[in-house]
N, C-alpha and C. Protein backbone atom coordinates (compact mmCIF):
# COMPACT_ATOMS: atom_id res chain seq x y z
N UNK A 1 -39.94 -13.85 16.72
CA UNK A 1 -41.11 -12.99 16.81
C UNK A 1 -41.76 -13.11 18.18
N UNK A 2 -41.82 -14.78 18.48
CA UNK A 2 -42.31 -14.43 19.88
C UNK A 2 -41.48 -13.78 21.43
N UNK A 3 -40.15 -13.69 20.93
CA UNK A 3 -39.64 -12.94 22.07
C UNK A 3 -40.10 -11.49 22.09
N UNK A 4 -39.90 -10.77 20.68
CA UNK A 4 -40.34 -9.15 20.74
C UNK A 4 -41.60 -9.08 21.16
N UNK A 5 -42.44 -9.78 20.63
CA UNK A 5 -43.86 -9.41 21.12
C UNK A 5 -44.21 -9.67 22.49
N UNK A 6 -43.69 -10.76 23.15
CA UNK A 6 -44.25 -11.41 24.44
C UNK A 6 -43.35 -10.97 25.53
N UNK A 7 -42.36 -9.78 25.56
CA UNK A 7 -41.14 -9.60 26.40
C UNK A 7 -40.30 -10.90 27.13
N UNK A 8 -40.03 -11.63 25.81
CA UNK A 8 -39.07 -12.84 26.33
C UNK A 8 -37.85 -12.51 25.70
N UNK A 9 -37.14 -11.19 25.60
CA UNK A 9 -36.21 -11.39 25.57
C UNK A 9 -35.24 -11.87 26.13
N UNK A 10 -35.36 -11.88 27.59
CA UNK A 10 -34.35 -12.25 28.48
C UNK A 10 -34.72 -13.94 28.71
N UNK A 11 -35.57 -14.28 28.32
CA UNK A 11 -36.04 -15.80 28.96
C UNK A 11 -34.89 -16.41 28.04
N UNK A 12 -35.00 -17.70 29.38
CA UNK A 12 -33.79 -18.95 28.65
C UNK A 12 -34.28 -19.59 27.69
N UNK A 13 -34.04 -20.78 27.16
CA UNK A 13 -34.21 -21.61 25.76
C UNK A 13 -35.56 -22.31 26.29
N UNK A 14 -35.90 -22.85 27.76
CA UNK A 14 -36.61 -23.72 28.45
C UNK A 14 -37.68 -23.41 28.50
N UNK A 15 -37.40 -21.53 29.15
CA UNK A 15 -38.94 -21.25 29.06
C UNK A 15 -39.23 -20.83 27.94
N UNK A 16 -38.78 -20.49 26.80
CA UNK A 16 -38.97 -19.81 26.05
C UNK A 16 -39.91 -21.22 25.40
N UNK A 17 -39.19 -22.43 24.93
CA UNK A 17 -40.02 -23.71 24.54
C UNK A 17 -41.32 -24.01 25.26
N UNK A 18 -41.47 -23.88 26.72
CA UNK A 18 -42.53 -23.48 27.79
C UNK A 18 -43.66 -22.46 27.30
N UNK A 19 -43.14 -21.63 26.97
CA UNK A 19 -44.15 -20.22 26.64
C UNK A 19 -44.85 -20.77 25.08
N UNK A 20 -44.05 -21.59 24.06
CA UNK A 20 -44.31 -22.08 22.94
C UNK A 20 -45.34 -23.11 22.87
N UNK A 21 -44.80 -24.10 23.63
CA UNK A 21 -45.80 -25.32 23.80
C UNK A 21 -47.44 -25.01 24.45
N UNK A 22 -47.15 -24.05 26.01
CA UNK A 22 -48.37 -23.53 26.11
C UNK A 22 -49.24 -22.96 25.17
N UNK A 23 -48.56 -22.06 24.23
CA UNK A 23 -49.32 -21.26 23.44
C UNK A 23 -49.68 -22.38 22.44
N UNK A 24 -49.30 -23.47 21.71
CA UNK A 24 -49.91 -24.37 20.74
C UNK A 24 -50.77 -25.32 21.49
N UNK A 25 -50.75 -25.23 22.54
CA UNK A 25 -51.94 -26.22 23.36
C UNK A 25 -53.17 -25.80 23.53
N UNK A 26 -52.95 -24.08 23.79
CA UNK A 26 -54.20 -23.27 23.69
C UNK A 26 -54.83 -23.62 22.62
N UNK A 27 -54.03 -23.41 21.61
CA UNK A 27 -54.50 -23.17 19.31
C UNK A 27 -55.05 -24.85 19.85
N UNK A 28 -55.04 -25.93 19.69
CA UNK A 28 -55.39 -27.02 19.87
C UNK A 28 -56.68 -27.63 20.71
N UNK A 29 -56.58 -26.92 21.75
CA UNK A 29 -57.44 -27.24 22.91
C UNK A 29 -58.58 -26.14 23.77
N UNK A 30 -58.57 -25.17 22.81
CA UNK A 30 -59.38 -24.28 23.79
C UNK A 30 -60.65 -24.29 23.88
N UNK A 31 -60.99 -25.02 23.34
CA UNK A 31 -62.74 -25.62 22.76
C UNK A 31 -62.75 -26.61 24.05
N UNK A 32 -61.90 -27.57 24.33
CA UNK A 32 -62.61 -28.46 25.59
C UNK A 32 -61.88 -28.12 26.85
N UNK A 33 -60.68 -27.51 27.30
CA UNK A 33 -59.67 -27.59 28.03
C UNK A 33 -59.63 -26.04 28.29
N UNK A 34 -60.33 -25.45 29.91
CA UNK A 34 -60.87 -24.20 29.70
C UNK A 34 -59.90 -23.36 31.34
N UNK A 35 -58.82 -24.50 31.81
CA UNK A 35 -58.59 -24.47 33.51
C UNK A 35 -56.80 -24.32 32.91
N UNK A 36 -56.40 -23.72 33.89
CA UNK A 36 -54.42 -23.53 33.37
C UNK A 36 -54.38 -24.70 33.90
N UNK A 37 -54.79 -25.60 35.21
CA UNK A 37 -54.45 -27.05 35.82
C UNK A 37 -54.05 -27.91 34.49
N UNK A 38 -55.39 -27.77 33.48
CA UNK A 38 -55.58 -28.34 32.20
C UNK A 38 -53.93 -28.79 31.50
N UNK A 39 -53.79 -27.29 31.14
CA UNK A 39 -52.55 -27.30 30.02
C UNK A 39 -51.42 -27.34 30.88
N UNK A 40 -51.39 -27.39 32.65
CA UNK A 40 -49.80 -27.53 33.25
C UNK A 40 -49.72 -29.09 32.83
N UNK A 41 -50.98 -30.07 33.11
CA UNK A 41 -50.90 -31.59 33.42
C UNK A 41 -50.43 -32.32 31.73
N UNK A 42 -50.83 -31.26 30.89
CA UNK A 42 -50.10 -31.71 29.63
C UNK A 42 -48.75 -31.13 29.42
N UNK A 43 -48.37 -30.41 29.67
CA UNK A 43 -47.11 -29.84 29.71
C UNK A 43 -45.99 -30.70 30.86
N UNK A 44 -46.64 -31.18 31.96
CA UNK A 44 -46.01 -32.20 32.90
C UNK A 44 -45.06 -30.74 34.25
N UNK A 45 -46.27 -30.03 34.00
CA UNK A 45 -45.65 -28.94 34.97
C UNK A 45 -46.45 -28.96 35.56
N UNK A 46 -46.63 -27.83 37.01
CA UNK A 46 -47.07 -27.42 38.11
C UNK A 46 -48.27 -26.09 37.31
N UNK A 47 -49.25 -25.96 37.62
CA UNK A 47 -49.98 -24.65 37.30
C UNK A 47 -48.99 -23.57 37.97
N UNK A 48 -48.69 -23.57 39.23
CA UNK A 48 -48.03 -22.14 39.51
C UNK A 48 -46.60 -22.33 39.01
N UNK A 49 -45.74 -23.46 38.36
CA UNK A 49 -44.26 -23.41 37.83
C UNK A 49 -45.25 -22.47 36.47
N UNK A 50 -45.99 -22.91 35.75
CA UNK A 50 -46.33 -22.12 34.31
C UNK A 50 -46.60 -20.90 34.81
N UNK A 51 -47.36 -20.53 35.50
CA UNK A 51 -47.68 -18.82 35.89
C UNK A 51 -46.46 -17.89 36.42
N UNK A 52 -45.51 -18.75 37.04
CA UNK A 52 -44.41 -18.40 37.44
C UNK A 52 -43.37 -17.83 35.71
N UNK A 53 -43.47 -18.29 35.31
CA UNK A 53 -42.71 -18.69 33.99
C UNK A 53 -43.43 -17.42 33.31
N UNK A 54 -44.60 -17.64 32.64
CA UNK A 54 -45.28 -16.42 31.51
C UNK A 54 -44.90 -15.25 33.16
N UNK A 55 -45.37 -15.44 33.82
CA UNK A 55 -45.47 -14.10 34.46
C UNK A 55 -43.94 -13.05 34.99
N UNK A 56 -42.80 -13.57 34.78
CA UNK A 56 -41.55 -13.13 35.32
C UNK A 56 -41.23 -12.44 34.03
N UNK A 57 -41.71 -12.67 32.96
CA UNK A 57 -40.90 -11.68 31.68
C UNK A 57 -42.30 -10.78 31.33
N UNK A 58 -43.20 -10.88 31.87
CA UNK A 58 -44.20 -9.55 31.52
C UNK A 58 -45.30 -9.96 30.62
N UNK A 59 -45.81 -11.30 30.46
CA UNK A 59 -46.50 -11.48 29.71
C UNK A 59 -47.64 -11.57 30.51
N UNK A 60 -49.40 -11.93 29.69
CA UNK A 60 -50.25 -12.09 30.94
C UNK A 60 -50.61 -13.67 31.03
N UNK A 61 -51.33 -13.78 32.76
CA UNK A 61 -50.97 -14.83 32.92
C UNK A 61 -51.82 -15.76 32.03
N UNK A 62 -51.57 -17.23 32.28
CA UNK A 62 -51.75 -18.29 31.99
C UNK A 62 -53.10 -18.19 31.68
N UNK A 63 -54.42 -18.10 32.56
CA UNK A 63 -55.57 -18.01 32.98
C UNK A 63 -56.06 -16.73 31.57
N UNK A 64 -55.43 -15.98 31.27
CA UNK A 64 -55.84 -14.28 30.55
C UNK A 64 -55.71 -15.20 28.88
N UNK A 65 -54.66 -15.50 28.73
CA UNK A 65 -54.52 -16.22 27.48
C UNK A 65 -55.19 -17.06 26.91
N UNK A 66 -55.80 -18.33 28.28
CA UNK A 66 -56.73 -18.90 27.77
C UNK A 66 -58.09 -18.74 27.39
N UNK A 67 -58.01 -17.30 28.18
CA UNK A 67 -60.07 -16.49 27.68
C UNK A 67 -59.55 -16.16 26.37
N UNK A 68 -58.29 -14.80 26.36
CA UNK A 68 -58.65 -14.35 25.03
C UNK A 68 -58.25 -15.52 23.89
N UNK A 69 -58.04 -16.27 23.86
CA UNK A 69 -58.20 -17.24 23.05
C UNK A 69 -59.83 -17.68 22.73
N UNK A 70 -60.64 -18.08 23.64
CA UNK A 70 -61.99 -18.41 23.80
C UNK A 70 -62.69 -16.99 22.92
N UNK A 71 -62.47 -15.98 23.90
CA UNK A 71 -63.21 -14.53 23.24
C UNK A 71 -62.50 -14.21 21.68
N UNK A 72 -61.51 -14.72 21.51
CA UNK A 72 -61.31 -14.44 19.36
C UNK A 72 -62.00 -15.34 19.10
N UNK A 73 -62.52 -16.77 19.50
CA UNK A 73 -62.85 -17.49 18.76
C UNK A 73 -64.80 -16.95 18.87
N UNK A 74 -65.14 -16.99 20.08
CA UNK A 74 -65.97 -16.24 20.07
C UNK A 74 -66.55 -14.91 18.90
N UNK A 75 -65.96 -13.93 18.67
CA UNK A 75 -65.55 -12.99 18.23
C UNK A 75 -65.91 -13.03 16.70
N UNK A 76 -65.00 -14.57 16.52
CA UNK A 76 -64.89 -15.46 14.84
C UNK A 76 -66.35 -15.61 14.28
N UNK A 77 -66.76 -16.21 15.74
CA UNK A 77 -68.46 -16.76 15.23
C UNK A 77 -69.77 -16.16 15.02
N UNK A 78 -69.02 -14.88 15.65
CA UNK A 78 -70.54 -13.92 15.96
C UNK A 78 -70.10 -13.32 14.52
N UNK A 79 -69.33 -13.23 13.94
CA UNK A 79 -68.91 -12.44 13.10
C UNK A 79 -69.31 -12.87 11.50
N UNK A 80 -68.96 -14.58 11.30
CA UNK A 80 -69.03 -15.56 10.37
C UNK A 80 -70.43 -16.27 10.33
């Protein structure tokens, strides 16, 4: 599912685990951990190797994912 939706079809096994792990670090951490520096230094990557990575198959970057993550949760509260 996450290749159709995120245009990873063409990505290898590496980034594709890359694009995965980022995205469960967000679900985990987006309440204290608000910088892509954040989630490269847990991932044990470079901020521009991760932007490099989401950004070559068409997804948005690193930095976009971690707001709209913030703004649904946002979103959640004004709502609940």
């Amino acid at each position: 599912l996450l290749r159709e939706q995120t245009n990873l079809m063409q990505a290898s096994v590496t980034e594709l685990d890359l694009a995965r792990q980022f995205n469960l670090l967000i679900e985990h951490h987006f309440r204290q951990k608000h910088s892509v520096a954040d989630y490269a230094d847990l991932l044990n990557r470079s901020p521009k190797t991760l932007t490099n990575v989401l950004a070559a198959h068409g997804t948005p970057s690193p930095l976009q994912l971690i707001h709209n993550r913030i703004m649904l949760e946002a979103r959640r509260l004004l709502i609940y």
